[in-house]
C-alpha atoms as a PDB file:
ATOM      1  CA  UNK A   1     166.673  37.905 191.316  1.00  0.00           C
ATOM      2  CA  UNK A   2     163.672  40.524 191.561  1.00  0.00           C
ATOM      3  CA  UNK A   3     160.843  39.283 192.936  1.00  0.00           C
ATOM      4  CA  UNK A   4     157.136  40.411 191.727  1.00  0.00           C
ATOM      5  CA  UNK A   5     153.728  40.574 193.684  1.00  0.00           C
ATOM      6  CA  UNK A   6     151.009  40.491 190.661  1.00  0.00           C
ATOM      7  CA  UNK A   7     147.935  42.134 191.488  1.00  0.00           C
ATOM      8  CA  UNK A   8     145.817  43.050 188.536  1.00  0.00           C
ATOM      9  CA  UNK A   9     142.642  43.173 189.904  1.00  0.00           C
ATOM     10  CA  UNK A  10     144.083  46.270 191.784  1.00  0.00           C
ATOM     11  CA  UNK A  11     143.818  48.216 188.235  1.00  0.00           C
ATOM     12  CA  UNK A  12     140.258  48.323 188.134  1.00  0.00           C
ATOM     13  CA  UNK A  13     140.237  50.373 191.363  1.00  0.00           C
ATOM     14  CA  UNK A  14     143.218  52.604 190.192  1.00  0.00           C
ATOM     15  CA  UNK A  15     141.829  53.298 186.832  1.00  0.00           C
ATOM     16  CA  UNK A  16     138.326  54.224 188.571  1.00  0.00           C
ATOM     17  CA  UNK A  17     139.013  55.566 192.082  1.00  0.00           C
ATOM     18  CA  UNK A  18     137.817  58.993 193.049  1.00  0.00           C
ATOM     19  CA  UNK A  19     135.668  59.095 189.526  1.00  0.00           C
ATOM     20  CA  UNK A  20     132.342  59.826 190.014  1.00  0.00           C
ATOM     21  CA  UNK A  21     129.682  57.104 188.425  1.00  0.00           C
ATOM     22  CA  UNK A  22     126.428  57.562 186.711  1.00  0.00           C
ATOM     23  CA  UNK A  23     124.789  54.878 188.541  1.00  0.00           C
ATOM     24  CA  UNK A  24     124.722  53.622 191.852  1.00  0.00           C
ATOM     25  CA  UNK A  25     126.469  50.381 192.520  1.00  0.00           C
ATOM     26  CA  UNK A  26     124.900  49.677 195.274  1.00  0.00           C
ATOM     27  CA  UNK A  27     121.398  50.040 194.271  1.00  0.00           C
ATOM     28  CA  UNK A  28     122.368  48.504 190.566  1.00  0.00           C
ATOM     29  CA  UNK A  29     124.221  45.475 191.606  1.00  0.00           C
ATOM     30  CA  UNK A  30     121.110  43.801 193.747  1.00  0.00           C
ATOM     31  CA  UNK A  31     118.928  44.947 191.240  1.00  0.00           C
ATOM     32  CA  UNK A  32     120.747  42.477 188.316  1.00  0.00           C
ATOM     33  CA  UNK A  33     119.439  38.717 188.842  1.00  0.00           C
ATOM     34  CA  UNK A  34     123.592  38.129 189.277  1.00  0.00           C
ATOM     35  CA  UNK A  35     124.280  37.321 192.293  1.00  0.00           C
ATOM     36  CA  UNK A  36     127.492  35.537 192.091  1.00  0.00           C
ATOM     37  CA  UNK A  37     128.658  37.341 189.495  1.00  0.00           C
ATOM     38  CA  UNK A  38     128.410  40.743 191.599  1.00  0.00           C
ATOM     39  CA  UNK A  39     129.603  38.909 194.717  1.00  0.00           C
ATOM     40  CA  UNK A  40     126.215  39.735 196.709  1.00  0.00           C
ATOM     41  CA  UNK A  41     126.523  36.664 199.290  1.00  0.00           C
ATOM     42  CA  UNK A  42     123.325  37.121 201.352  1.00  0.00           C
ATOM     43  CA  UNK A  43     120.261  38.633 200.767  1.00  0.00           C
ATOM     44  CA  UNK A  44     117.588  39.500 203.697  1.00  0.00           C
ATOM     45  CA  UNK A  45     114.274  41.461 203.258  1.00  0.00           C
ATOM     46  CA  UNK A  46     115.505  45.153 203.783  1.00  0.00           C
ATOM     47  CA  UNK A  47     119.230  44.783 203.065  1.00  0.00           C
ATOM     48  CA  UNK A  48     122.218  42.484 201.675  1.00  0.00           C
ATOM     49  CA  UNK A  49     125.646  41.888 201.775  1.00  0.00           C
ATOM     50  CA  UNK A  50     128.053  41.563 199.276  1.00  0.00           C
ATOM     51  CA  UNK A  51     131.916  41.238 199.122  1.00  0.00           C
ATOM     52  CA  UNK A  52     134.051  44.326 199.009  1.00  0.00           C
ATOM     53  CA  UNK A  53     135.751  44.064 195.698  1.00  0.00           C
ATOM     54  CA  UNK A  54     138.426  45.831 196.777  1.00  0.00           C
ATOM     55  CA  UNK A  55     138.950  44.513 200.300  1.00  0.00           C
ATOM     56  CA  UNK A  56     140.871  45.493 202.686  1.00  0.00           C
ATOM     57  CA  UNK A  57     141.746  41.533 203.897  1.00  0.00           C
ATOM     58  CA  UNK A  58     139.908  38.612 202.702  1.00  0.00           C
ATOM     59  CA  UNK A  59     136.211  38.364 203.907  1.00  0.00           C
ATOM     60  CA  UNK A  60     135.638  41.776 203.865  1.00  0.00           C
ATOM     61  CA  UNK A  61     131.872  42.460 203.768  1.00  0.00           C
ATOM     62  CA  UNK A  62     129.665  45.413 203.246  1.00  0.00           C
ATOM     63  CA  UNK A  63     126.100  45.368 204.108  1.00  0.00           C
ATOM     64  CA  UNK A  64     123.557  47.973 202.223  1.00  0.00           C
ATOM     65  CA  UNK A  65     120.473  48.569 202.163  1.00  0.00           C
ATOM     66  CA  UNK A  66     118.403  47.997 199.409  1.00  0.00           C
ATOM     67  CA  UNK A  67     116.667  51.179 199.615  1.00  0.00           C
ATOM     68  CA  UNK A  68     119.291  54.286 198.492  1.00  0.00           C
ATOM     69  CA  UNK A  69     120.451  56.509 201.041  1.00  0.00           C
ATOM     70  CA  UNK A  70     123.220  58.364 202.495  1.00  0.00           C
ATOM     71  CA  UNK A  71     121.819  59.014 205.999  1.00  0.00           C
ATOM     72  CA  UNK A  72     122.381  56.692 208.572  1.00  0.00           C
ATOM     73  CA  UNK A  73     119.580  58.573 210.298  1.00  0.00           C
ATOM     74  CA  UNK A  74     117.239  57.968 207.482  1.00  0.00           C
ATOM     75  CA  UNK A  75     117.283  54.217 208.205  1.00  0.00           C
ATOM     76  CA  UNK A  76     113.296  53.218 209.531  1.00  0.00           C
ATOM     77  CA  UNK A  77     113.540  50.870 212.891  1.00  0.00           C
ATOM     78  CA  UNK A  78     113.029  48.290 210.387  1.00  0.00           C
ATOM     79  CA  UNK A  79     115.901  48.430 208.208  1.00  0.00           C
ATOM     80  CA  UNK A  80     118.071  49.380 211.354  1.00  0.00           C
ATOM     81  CA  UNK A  81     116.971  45.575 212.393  1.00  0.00           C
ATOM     82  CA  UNK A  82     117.477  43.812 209.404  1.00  0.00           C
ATOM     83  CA  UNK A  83     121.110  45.403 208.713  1.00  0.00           C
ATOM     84  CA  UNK A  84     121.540  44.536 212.647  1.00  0.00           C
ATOM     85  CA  UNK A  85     120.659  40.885 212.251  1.00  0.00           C
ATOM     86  CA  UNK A  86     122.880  40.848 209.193  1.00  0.00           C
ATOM     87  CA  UNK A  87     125.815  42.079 210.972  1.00  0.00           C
ATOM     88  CA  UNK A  88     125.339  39.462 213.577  1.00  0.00           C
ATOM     89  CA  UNK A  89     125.035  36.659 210.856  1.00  0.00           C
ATOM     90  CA  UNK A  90     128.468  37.919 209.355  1.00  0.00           C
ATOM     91  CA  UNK A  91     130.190  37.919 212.362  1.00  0.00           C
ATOM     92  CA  UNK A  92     129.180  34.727 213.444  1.00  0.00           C
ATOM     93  CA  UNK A  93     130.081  33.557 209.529  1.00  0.00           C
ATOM     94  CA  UNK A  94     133.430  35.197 209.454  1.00  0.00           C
ATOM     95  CA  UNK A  95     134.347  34.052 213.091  1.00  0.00           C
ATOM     96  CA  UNK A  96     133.296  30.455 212.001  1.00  0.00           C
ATOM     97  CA  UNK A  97     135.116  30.270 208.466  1.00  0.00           C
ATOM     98  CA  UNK A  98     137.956  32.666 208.958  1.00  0.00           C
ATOM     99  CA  UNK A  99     138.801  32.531 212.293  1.00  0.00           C
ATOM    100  CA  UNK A 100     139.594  36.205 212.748  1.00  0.00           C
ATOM    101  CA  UNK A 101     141.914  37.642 215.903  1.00  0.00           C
ATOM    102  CA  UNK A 102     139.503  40.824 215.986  1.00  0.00           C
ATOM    103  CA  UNK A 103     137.086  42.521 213.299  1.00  0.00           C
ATOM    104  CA  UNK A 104     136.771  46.289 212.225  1.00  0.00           C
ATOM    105  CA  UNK A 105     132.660  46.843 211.641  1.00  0.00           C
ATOM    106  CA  UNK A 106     131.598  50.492 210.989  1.00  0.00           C
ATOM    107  CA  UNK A 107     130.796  53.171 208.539  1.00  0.00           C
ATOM    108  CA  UNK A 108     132.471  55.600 206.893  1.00  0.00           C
ATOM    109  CA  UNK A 109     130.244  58.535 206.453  1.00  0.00           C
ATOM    110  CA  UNK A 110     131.772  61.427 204.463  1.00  0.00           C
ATOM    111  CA  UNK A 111     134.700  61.198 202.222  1.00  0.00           C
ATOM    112  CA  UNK A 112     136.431  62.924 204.824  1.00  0.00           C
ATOM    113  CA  UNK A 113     135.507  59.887 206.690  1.00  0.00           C
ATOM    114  CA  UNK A 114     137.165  57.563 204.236  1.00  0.00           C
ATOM    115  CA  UNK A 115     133.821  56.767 202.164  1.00  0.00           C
ATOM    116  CA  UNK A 116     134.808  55.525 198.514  1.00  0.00           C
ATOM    117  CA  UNK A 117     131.207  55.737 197.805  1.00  0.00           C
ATOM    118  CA  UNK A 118     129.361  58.144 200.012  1.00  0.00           C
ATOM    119  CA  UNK A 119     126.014  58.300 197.910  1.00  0.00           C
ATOM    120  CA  UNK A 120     124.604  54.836 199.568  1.00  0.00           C
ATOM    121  CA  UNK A 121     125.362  53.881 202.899  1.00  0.00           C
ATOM    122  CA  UNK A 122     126.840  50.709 203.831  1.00  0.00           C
ATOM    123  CA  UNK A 123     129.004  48.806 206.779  1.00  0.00           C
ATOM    124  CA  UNK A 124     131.853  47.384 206.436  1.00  0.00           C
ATOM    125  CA  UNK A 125     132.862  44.452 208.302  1.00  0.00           C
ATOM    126  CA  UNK A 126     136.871  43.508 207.905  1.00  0.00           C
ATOM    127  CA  UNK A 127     138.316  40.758 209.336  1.00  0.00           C
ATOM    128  CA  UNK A 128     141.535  41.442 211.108  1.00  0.00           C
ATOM    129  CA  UNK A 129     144.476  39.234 212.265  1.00  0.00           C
ATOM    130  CA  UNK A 130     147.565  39.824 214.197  1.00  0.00           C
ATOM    131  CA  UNK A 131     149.718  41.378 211.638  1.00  0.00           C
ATOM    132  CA  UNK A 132     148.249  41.868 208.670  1.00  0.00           C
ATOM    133  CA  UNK A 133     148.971  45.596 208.735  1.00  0.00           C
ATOM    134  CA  UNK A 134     152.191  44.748 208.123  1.00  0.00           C
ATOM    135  CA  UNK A 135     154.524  46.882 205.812  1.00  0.00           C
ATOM    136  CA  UNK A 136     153.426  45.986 202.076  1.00  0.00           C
ATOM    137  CA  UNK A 137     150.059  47.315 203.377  1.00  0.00           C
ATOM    138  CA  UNK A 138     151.858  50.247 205.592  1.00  0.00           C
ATOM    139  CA  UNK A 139     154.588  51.581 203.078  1.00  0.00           C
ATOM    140  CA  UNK A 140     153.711  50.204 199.728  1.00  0.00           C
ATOM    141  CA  UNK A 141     150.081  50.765 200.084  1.00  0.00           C
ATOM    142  CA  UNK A 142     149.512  47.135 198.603  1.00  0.00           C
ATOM    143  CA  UNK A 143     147.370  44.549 200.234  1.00  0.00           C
ATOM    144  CA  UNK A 144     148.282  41.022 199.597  1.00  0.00           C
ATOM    145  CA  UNK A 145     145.145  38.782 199.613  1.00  0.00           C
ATOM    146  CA  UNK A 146     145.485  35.164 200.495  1.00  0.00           C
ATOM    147  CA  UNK A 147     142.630  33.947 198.164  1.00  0.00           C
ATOM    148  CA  UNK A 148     140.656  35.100 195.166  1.00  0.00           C
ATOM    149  CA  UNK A 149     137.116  36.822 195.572  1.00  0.00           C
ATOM    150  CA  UNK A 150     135.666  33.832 194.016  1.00  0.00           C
ATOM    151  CA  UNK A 151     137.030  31.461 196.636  1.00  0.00           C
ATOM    152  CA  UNK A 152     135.765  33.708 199.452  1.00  0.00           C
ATOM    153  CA  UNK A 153     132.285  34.521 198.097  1.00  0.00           C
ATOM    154  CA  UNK A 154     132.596  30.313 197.688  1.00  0.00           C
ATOM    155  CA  UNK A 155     133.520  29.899 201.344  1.00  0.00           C
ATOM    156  CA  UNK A 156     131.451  32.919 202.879  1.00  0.00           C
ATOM    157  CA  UNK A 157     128.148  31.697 200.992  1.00  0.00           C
ATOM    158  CA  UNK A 158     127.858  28.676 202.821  1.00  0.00           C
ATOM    159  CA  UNK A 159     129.335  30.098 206.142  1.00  0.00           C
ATOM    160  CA  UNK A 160     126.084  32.301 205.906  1.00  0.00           C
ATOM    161  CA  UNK A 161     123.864  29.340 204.873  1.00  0.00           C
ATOM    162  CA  UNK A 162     125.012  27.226 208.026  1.00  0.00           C
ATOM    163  CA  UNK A 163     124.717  29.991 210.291  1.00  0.00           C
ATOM    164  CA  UNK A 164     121.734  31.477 209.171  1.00  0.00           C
ATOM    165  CA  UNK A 165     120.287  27.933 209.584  1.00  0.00           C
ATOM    166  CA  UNK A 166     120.866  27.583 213.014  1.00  0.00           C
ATOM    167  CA  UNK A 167     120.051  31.628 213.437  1.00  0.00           C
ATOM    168  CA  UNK A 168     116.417  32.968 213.324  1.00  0.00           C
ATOM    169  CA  UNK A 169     116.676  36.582 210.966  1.00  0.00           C
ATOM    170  CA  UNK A 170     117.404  36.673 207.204  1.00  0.00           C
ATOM    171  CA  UNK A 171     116.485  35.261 204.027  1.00  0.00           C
ATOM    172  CA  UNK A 172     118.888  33.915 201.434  1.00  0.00           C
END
């Protein structure tokens, strides 16, 4: 018997990757009052964070700033803070829901550098365990997700509420 992996979300990134947008996702998406809807899971004063929706394992997070740019050097002390404090928060979130063995956190800055959207900056923050690079991921280029994006903006929404709560620096 042949066995199947189904993943049909995956389309929407085949059908679209590499083609250029009109608009700005990441100055679009935090402007709609949709938060769940566009998987933003945190908002602060100068920047948010929202789930990748084509992530690499489950709980990946990006964090933008509000304010469109390309140039990590363009980013005032203040927004360099604020996406600081964020990345702290997410940690601490992802460490407390997920239980990660390490975490990837960076940018990619330059297609060359492996940025699918280069117009807007933004970090990523992956959560990585022992093993998930394993050889669906390797050879067939697939990555096989555990849970849907709905559960993990579920669980990762109130990992951020009960850390923030007990953490001095963002917002909602």
């Amino acid at each position: 018997m042949q066995e199947r992996l189904w993943a049909p979300w995956r389309m929407q990134y085949v059908s679209t990757a590499g083609k250029p947008s009109a608009e700005c996702l990441f100055c679009a998406k935090p402007a709609e009052d949709a938060d769940a809807q566009n998987l933003i899971v945190w908002r602060s004063t100068l920047c948010y964070v929202i789930l990748n929706l084509f992530p690499y394992t489950s709980g990946h997070l990006m964090i933008a700033p509000y304010r469109h740019t390309r140039d990590v050097a363009s980013l005032t002390d203040e927004e360099w803070l604020d996406l600081g404090r964020l990345m702290r928060v997410c940690i601490r979130a992802l460490e407390r829901e997920y239980r990660p063995d390490g975490l990837n956190v960076g940018f990619n800055l330059g297609r060359a550098a492996g940025a699918g959207i280069e117009e807007h900056l933004h970090l990523h923050i992956v959560p990585r365990w022992h093993g998930d690079t394993n050889f669906m991921a390797t050879i067939g280029e697939t990555r096989v997700l555990p849970e849907s994006l709905s559960e993990t903006y579920t669980r990762l929404r109130r990992a951020l509420q009960e850390v923030s709560a007990s953490h001095d620096g963002t917002t909602r």
